[in-house]
Protein backbone atom coordinates (compact mmCIF):
# COMPACT_ATOMS: atom_id res chain seq x y z
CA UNK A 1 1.88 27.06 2.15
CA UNK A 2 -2.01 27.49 0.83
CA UNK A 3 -4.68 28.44 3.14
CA UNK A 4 -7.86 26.65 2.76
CA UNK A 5 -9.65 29.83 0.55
CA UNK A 6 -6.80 29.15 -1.57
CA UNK A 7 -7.42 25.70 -2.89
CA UNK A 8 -11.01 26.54 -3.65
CA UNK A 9 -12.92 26.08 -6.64
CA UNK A 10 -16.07 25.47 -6.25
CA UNK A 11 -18.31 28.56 -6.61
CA UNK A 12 -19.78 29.31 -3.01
CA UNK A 13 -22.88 31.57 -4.11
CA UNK A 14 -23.84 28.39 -6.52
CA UNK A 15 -23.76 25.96 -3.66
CA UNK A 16 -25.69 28.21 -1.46
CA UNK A 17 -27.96 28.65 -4.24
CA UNK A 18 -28.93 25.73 -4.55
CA UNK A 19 -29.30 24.92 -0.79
CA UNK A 20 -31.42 28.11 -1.05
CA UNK A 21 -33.50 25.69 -3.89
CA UNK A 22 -33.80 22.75 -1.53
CA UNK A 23 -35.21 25.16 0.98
CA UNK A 24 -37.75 26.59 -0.97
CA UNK A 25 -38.64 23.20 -1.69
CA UNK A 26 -39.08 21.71 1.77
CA UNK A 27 -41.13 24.77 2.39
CA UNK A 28 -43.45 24.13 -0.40
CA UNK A 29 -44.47 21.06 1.27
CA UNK A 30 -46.23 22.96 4.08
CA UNK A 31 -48.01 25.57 1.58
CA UNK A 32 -49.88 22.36 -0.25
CA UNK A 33 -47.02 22.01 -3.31
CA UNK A 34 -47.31 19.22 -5.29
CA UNK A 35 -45.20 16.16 -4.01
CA UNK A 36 -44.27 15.02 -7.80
CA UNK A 37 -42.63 18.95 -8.31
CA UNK A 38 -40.82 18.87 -5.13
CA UNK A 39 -39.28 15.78 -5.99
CA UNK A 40 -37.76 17.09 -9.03
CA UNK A 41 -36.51 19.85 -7.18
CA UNK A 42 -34.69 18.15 -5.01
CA UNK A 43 -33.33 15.65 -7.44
CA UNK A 44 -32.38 18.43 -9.94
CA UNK A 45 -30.82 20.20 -7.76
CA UNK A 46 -28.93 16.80 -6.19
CA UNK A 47 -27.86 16.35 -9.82
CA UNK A 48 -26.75 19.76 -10.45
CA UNK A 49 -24.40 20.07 -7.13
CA UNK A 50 -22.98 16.61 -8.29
CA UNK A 51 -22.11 17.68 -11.79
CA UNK A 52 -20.62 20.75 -10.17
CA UNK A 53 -18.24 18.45 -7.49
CA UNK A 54 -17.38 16.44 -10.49
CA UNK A 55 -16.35 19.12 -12.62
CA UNK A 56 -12.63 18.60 -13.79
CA UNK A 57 -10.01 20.45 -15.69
CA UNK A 58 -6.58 19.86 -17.50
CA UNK A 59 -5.00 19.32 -14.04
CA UNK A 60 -7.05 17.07 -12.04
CA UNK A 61 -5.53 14.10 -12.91
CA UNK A 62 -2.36 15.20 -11.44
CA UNK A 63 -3.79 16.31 -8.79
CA UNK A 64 -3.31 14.17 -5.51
CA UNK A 65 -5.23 15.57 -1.54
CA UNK A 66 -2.92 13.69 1.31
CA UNK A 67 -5.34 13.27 3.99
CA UNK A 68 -3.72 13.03 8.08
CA UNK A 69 -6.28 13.63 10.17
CA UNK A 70 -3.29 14.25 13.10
CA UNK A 71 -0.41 16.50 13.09
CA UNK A 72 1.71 16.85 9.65
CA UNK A 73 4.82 17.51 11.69
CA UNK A 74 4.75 14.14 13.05
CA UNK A 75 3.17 12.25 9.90
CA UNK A 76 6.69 11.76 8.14
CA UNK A 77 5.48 8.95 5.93
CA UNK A 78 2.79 11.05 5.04
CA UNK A 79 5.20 13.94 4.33
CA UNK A 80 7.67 11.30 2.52
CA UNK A 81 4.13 10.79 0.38
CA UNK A 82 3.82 14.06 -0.93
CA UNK A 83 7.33 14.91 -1.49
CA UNK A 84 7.35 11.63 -4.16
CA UNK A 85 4.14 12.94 -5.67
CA UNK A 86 5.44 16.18 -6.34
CA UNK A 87 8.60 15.13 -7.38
CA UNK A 88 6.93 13.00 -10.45
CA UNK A 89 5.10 15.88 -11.15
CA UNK A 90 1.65 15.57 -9.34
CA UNK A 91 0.46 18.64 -7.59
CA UNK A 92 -0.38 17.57 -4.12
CA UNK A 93 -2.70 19.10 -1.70
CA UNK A 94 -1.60 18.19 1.90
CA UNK A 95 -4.51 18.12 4.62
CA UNK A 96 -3.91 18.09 8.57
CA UNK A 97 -3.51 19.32 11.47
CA UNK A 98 -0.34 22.04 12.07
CA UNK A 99 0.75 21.56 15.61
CA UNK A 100 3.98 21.32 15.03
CA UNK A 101 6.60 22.45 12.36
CA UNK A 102 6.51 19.94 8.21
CA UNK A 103 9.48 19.35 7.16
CA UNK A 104 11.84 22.58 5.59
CA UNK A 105 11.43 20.70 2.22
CA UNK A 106 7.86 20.43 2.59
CA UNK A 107 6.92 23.65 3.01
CA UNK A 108 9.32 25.19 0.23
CA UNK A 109 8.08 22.56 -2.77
CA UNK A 110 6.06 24.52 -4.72
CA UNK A 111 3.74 21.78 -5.78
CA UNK A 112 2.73 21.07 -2.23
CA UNK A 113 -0.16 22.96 -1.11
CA UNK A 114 -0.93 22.52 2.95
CA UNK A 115 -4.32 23.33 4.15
CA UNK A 116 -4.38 23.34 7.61
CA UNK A 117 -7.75 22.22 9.84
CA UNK A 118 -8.15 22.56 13.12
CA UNK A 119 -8.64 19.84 15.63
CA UNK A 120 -12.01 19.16 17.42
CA UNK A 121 -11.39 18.78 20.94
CA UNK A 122 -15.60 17.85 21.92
CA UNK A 123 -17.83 19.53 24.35
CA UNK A 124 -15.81 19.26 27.94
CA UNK A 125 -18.46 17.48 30.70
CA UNK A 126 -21.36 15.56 30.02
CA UNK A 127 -20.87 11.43 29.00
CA UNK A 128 -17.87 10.20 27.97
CA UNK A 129 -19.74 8.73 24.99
CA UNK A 130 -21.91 11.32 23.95
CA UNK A 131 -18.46 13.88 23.84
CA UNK A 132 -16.66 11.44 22.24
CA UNK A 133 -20.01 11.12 19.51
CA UNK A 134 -20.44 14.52 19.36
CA UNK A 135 -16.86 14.93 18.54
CA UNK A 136 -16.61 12.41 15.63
CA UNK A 137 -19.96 14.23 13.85
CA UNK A 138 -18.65 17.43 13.69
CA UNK A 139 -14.97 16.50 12.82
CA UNK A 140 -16.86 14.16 9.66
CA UNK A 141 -18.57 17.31 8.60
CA UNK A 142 -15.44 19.64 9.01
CA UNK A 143 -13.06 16.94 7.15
CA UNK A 144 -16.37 16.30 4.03
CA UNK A 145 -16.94 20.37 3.46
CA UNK A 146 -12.77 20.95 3.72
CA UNK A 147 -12.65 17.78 1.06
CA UNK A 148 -15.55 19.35 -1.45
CA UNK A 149 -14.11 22.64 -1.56
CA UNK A 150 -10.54 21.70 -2.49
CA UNK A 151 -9.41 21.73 -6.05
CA UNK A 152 -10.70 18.97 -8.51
CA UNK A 153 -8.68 16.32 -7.81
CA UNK A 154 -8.81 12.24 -8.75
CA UNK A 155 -7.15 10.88 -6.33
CA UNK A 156 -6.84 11.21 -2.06
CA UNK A 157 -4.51 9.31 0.21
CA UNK A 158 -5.00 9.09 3.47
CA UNK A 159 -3.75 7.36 6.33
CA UNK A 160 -5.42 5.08 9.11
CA UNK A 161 -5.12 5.50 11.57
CA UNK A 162 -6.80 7.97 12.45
CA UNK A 163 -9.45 6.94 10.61
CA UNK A 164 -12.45 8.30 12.14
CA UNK A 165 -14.63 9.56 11.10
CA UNK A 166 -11.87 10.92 8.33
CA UNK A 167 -12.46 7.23 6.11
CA UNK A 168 -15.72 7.99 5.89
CA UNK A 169 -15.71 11.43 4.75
CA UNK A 170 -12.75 10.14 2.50
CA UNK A 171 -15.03 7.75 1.12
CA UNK A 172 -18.28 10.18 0.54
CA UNK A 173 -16.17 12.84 -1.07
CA UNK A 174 -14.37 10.18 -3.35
CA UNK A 175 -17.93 9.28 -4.28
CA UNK A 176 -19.77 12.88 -5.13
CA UNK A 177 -16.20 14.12 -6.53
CA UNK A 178 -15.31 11.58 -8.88
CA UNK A 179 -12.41 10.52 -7.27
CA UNK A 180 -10.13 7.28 -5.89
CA UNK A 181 -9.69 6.39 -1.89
CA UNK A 182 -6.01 5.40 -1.29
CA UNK A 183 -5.64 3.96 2.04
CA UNK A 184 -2.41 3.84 3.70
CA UNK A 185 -2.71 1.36 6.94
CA UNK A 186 -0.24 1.86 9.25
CA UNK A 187 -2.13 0.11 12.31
CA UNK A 188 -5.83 -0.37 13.05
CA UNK A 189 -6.96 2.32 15.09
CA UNK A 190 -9.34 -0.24 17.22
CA UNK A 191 -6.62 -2.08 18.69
CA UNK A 192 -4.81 1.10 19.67
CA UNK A 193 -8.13 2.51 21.48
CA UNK A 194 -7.95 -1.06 23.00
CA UNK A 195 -4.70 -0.18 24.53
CA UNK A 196 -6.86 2.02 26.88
CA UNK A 197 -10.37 1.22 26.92
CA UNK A 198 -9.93 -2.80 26.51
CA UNK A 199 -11.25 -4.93 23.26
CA UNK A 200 -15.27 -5.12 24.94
CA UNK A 201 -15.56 -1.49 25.38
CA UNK A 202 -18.52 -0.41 23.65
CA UNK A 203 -16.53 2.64 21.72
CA UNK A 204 -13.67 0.12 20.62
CA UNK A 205 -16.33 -2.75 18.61
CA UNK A 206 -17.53 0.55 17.46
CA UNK A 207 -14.56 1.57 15.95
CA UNK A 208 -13.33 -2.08 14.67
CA UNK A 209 -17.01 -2.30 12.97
CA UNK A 210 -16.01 1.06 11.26
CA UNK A 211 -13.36 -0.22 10.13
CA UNK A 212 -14.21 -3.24 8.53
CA UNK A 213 -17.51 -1.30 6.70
CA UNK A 214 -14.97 1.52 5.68
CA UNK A 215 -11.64 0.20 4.65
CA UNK A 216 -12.62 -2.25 1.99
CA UNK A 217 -14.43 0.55 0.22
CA UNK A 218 -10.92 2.25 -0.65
CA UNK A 219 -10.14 1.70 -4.87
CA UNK A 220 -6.50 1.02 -3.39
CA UNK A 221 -4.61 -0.22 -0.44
CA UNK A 222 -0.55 0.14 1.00
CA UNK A 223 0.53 -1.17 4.12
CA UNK A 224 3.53 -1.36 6.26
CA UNK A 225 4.28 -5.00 6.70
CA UNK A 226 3.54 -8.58 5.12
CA UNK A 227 2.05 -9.81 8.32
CA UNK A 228 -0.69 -6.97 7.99
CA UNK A 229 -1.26 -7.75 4.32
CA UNK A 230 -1.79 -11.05 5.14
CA UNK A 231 -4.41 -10.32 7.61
CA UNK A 232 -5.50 -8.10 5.48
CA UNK A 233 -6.09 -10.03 2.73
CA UNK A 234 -7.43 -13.17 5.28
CA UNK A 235 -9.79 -10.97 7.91
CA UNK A 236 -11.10 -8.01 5.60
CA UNK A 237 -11.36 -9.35 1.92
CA UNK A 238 -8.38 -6.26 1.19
CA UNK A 239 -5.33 -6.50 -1.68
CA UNK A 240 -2.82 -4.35 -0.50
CA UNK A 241 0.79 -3.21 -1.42
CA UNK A 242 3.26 -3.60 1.03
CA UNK A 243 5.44 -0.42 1.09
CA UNK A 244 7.62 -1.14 3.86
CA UNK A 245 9.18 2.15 5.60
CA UNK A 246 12.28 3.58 4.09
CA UNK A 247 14.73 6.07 5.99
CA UNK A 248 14.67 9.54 3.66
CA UNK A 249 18.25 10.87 2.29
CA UNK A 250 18.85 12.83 5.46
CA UNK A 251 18.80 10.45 7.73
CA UNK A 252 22.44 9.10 7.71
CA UNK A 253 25.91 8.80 9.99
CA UNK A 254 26.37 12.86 10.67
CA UNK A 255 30.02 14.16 10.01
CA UNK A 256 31.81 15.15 13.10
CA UNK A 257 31.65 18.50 12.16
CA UNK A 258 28.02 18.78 11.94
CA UNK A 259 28.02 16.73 15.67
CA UNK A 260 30.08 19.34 17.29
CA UNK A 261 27.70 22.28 15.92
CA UNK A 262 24.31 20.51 17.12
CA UNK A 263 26.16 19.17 20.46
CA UNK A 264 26.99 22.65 20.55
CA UNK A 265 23.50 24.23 19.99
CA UNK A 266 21.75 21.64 22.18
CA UNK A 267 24.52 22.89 25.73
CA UNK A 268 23.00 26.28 25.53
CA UNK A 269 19.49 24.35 26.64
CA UNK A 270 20.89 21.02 27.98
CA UNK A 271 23.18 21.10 31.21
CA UNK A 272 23.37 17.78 30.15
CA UNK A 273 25.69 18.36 26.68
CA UNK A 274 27.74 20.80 28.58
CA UNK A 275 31.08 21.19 29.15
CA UNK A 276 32.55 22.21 32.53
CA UNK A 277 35.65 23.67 32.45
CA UNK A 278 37.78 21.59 34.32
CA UNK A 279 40.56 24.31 34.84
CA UNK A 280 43.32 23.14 32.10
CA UNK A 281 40.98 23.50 28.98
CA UNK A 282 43.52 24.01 25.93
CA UNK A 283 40.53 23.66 23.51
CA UNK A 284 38.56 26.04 21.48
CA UNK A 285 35.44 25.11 21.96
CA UNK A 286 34.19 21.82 23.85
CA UNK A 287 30.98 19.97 24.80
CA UNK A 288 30.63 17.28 26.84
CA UNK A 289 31.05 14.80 24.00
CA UNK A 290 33.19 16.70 21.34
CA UNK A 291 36.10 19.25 21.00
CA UNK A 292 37.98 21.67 18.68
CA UNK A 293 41.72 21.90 19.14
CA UNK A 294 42.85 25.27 18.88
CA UNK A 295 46.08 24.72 16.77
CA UNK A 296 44.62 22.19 13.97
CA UNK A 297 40.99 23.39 14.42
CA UNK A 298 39.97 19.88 13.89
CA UNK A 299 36.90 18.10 15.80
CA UNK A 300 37.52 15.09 18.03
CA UNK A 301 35.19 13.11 19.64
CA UNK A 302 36.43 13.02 23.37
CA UNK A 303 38.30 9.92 24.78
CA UNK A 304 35.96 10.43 28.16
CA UNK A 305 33.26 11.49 26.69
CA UNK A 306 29.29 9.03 28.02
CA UNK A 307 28.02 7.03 26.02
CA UNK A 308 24.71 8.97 24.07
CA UNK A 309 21.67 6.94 23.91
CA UNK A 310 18.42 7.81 22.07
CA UNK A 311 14.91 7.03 21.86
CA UNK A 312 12.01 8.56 20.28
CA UNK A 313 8.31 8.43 21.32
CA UNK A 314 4.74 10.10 20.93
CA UNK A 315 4.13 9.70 24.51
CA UNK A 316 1.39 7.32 23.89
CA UNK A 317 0.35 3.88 25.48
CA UNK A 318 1.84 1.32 22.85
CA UNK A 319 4.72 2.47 24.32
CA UNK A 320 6.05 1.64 27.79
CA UNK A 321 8.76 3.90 29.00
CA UNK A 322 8.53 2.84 32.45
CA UNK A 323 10.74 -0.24 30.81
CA UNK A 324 13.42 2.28 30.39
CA UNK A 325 13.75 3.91 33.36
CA UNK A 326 13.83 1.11 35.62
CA UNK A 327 16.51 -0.20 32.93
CA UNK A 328 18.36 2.62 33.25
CA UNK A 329 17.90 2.65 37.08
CA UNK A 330 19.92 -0.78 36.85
CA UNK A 331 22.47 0.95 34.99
CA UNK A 332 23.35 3.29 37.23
CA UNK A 333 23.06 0.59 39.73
CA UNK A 334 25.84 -1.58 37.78
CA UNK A 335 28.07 1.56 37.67
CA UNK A 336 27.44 2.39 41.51
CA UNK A 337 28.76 -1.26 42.57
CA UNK A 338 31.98 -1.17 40.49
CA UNK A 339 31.22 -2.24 36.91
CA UNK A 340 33.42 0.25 34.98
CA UNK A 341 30.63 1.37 32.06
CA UNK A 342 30.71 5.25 31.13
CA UNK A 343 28.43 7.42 32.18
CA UNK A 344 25.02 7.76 30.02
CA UNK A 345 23.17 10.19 28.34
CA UNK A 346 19.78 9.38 27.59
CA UNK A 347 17.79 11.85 25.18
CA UNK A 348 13.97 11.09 24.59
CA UNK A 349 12.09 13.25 22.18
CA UNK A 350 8.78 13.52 21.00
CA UNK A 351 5.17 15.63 22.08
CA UNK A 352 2.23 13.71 22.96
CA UNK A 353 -0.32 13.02 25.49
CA UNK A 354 1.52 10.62 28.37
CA UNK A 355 4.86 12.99 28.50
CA UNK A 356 3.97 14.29 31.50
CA UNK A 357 3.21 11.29 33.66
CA UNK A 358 6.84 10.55 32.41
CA UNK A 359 8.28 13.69 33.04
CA UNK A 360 7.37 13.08 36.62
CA UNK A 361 8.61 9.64 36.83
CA UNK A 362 11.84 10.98 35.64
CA UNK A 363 11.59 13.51 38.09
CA UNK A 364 11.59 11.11 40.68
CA UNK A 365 14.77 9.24 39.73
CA UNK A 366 17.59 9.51 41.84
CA UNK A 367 20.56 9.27 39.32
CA UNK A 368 23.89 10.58 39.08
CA UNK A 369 25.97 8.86 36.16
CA UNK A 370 22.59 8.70 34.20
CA UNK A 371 20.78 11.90 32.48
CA UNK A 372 18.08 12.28 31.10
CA UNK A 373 16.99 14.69 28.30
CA UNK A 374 13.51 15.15 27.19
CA UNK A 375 14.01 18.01 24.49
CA UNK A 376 11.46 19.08 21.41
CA UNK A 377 14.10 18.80 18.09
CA UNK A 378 13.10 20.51 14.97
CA UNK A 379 12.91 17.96 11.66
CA UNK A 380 16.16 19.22 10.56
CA UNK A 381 17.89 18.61 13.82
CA UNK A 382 16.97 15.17 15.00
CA UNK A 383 18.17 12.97 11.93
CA UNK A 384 21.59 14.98 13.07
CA UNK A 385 20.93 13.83 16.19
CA UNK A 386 20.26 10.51 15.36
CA UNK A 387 23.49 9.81 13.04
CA UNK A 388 25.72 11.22 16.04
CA UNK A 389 24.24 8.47 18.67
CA UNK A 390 25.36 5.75 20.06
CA UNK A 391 22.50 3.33 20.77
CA UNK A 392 18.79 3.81 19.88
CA UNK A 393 16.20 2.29 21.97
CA UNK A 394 12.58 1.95 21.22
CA UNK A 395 9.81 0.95 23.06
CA UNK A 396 6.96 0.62 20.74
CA UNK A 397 4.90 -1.95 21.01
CA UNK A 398 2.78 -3.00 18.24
CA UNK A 399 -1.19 -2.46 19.32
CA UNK A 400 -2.06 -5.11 16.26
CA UNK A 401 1.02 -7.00 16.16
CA UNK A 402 1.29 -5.85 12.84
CA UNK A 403 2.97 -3.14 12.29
CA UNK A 404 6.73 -1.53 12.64
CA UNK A 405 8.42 1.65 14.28
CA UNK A 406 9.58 4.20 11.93
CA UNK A 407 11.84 5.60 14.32
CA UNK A 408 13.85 1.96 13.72
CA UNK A 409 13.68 2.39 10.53
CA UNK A 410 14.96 6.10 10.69
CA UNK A 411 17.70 5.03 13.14
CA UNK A 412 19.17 2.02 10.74
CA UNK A 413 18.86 4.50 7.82
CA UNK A 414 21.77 6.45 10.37
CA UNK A 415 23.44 3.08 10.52
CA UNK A 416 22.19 3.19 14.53
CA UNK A 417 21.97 -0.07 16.31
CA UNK A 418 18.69 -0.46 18.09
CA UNK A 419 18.02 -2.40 21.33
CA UNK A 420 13.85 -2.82 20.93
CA UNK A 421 10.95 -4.59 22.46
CA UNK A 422 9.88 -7.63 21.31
CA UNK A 423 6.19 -8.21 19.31
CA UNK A 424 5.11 -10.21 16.89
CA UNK A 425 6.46 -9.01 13.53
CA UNK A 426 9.40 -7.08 14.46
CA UNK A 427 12.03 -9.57 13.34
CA UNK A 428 10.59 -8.26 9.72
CA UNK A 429 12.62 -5.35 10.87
CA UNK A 430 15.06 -5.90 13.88
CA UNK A 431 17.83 -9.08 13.59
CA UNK A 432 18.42 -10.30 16.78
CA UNK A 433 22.38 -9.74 17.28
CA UNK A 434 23.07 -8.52 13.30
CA UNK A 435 21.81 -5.24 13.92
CA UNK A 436 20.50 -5.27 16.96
CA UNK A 437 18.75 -6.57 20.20
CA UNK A 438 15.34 -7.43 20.94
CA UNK A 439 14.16 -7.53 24.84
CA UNK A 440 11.55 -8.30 26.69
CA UNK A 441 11.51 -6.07 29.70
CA UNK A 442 13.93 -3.89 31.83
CA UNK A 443 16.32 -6.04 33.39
CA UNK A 444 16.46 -7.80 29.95
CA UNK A 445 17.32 -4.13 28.85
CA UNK A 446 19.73 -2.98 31.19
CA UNK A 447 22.30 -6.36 30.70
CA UNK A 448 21.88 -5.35 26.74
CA UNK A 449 22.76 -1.85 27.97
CA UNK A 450 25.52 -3.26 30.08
CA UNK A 451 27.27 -5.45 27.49
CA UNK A 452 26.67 -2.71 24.41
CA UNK A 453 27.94 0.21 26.11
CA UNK A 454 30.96 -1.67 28.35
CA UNK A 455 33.38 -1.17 25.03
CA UNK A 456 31.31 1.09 23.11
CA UNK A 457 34.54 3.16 21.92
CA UNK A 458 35.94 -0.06 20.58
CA UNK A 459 36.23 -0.40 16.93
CA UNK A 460 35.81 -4.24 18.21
CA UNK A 461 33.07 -3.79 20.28
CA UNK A 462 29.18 -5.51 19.56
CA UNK A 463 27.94 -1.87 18.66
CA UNK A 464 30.79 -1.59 16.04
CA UNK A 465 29.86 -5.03 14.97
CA UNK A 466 26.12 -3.92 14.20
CA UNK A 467 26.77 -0.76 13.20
CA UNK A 468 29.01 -2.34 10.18
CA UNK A 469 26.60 -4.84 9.46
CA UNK A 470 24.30 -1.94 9.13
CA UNK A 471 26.16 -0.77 6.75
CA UNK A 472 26.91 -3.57 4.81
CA UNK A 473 22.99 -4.20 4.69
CA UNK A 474 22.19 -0.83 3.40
CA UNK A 475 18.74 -1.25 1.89
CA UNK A 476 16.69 1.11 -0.66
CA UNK A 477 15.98 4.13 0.54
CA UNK A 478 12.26 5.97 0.88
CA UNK A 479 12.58 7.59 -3.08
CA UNK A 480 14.00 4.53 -5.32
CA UNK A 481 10.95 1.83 -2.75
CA UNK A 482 8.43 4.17 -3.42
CA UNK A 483 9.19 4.44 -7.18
CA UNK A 484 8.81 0.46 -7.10
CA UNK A 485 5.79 -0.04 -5.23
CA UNK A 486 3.70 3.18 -5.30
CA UNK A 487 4.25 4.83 -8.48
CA UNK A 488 3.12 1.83 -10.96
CA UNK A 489 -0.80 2.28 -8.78
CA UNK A 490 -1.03 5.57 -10.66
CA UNK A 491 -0.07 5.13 -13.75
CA UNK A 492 -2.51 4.15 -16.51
CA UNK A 493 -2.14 0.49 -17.56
């Protein structure tokens, strides 16, 4: 991992030199200089810093800057970017935020370079608007000054969103450097401010106006979905590539050996995968879903074990996890009045900003054949996690209409059946009753619950059913669909 000093080239006495020159300059106008003199001044010394931002050498062309103006850790397309680049030989240099862990692979490629920047929180008090102002000036200046200082480089990726200000400085660094904009749109970030603020807000028609001035500047576009290419291509005058999301190698059905060890790790901190010794335990080691016999020291899953259903979330507001609680509320309901399901364990991971409104909510449950886990799993441990589920639910809700959850995407790559909430492009993604259900709200949820998880031991079962049309239906993975679509934007024609 680089530190910004590291990635450096530009020579910092020159630039402050020739600040110094402006200086002098502007002064000069006070003490009666001549206008025409001060002109050149400035200009040469406009000239000269350009020359100086534009200066290459034998690498630059292989050079790639990654721009997420948000956390790495939870940017894995991002990530899944500069782990192709390096791997056709591009050195990469990865810009974010570092709130939580990259990926192990990540870090230890040599050709990726991460320089972290810290996040600008805003002055506290005061306006809403002038904080939230305030805020986007000094992270544009923070994102330009990290973006001229880096290595020569001809190319820089980002994603949007977030966007602002970070498409702007994108673009103005592109522009004195040299270099191409690659934008990667995932969503628009004006609908998703919408989510909270609503479509007239002042700050929203702000940000869509951005938007529209900023994006079509990029040399390049990709995008997650044909429905957002269209609209795209129809609302903002952009060509982009669709690069749909691909699951990465690791995520895939996990061995039972490598269950029992993370089922294991996760009882030391979950009551919840815990085994209780029930008095006749004739087994080396046990959770509450797995066990090693002591004479073959083979793992089995056990015959009683609940049913394990996961969903992953950044806590945000395009996603509604009220839905599942009151869905799983039903459950227990069902099981409480007879209906013979097994018991459930629910785990929902993920940091971000609305966790602990649903932490209390959870809180507040009354449920006894329903848990619910709410743990932090490190990168390596969650595709694990994934491939040793049941069920996978997600509750992302498209702010745009026009984009899809990774975490389906990651989930099918584990051959995972999904139950998911229904928007406007998801059947790109999610076939209602091949590999999956789509729902509409929670009691809609619960009966899928209900009839999914009533034989969900059953080689015969719906779940089985999905889960080998899953794998039937295996589609390219993140390497050989980036290869495809990606790659050829780089190359020289």
């Amino acid at each position: 991992m680089a530190s910004p000093g590291s990635s450096r080239t530009l020579s910092i006495p020159k630039v402050f030199a020739l600040i110094a020159l402006l200086l002098a300059a502007l002064w000069g106008v006070g003490s009666g200089v001549w206008w025409p003199l001060m002109t050149v001044t400035i200009v040469g010394s406009i000239v000269a810093l350009v020359r100086l931002l534009r200066r290459r050498d034998d690498e630059t062309e292989r050079r790639f800057c990654v721009l997420v103006l948000g956390d790495i850790g939870r940017s894995p397309r991002m990530q899944y970017h500069s782990l192709s680049l390096s791997k056709h030989g591009y050195e990469v240099i990865l810009v974010g935020y570092l709130d939580s862990k990259p990926r192990r692979d990540v870090l230890e490629e040599d050709r990726i370079h991460i320089v972290p920047i810290v996040e600008i929180k805003g002055f506290t008090g005061g306006p809403k608007l002038l904080t939230y102002l305030t805020k986007v000036s000094v992270q544009f200046m923070q994102v330009l000054l990290v973006l001229l200082f880096l290595k020569p480089h001809a190319h820089i990726l980002m994603q949007n969103p977030p966007g602002l200000p970070g498409m702007a400085s994108a673009w103005l660094a592109c522009v004195l450097r040299g270099a191409r904009l690659l934008v990667d749109w995932h969503n628009y970030g004006y609908t998703i401010m919408a989510l909270s603020l609503g479509h007239a807000h002042p700050l929203v028609r702000m940000a869509q106006c951005y938007e529209h001035v900023f994006g079509p500047l990029a040399s390049q576009h990709l995008c997650v979905t044909e429905a957002m290419k269209e609209d795209l291509d129809r609302n903002w005058g952009i060509k982009a590539t669709t690069l749909y999301d691909r699951p990465a190698a690791i995520f895939r059905e996990t061995p039972l050996e490598a269950r029992h060890k993370l089922f294991g790790r996760l009882s030391r901190t979950l009551p919840a995968f815990r085994h209780h010794c029930d008095g006749d335990d004739d087994a080396i080691e046990k959770t509450v879903f797995s066990e090693r016999g002591p004479r073959t020291d083979t793992v089995t899953l056990r015959a009683d074990r609940p049913a394990l259903l996961i969903s992953s979330t950044s806590w945000t507001e395009d996603e509604d996890f009220s839905i599942l609680l009151q869905a799983l509320e039903e459950y227990e309901e069902f099981i409480s009045t007879g209906e013979k399901l097994p018991p459930l364990i629910c785990v929902i991971t993920g940091k971000g900003p609305q966790k602990e409104r649903y932490l209390k909510m959870i809180d507040s449950l009354r449920l006894e054949h329903v848990k619910i886990c709410t743990p932090w799993l490190e990168a390596e441990d969650y595709p694990v996690l994934l491939g040793s589920s049941d069920l996978g639910v997600c509750l992302h809700k498209s702010s745009s209409g026009l984009d899809l959850p990774m975490k389906v995407v990651d989930m099918f790559g584990c051959c995972l059946p999904v139950c998911a909430v229904q928007f406007l492009c998801l059947e790109e993604l999610v076939k209602h009753e091949h590999n999956g259900l789509i729902f509409s709200d929670s009691q809609q949820l619960a009966q899928q619950l209900k009839s999914l998880l009533s034989d969900f031991t059953s080689s015969d079962g719906k779940l089985a059913a999905f889960r080998r049309n899953l794998r039937a239906n295996r589609e390219q993975r993140w390497d050989a669909n980036w290869d495809k679509h990606v790659l050829p934007l780089f190359k020289p024609s």
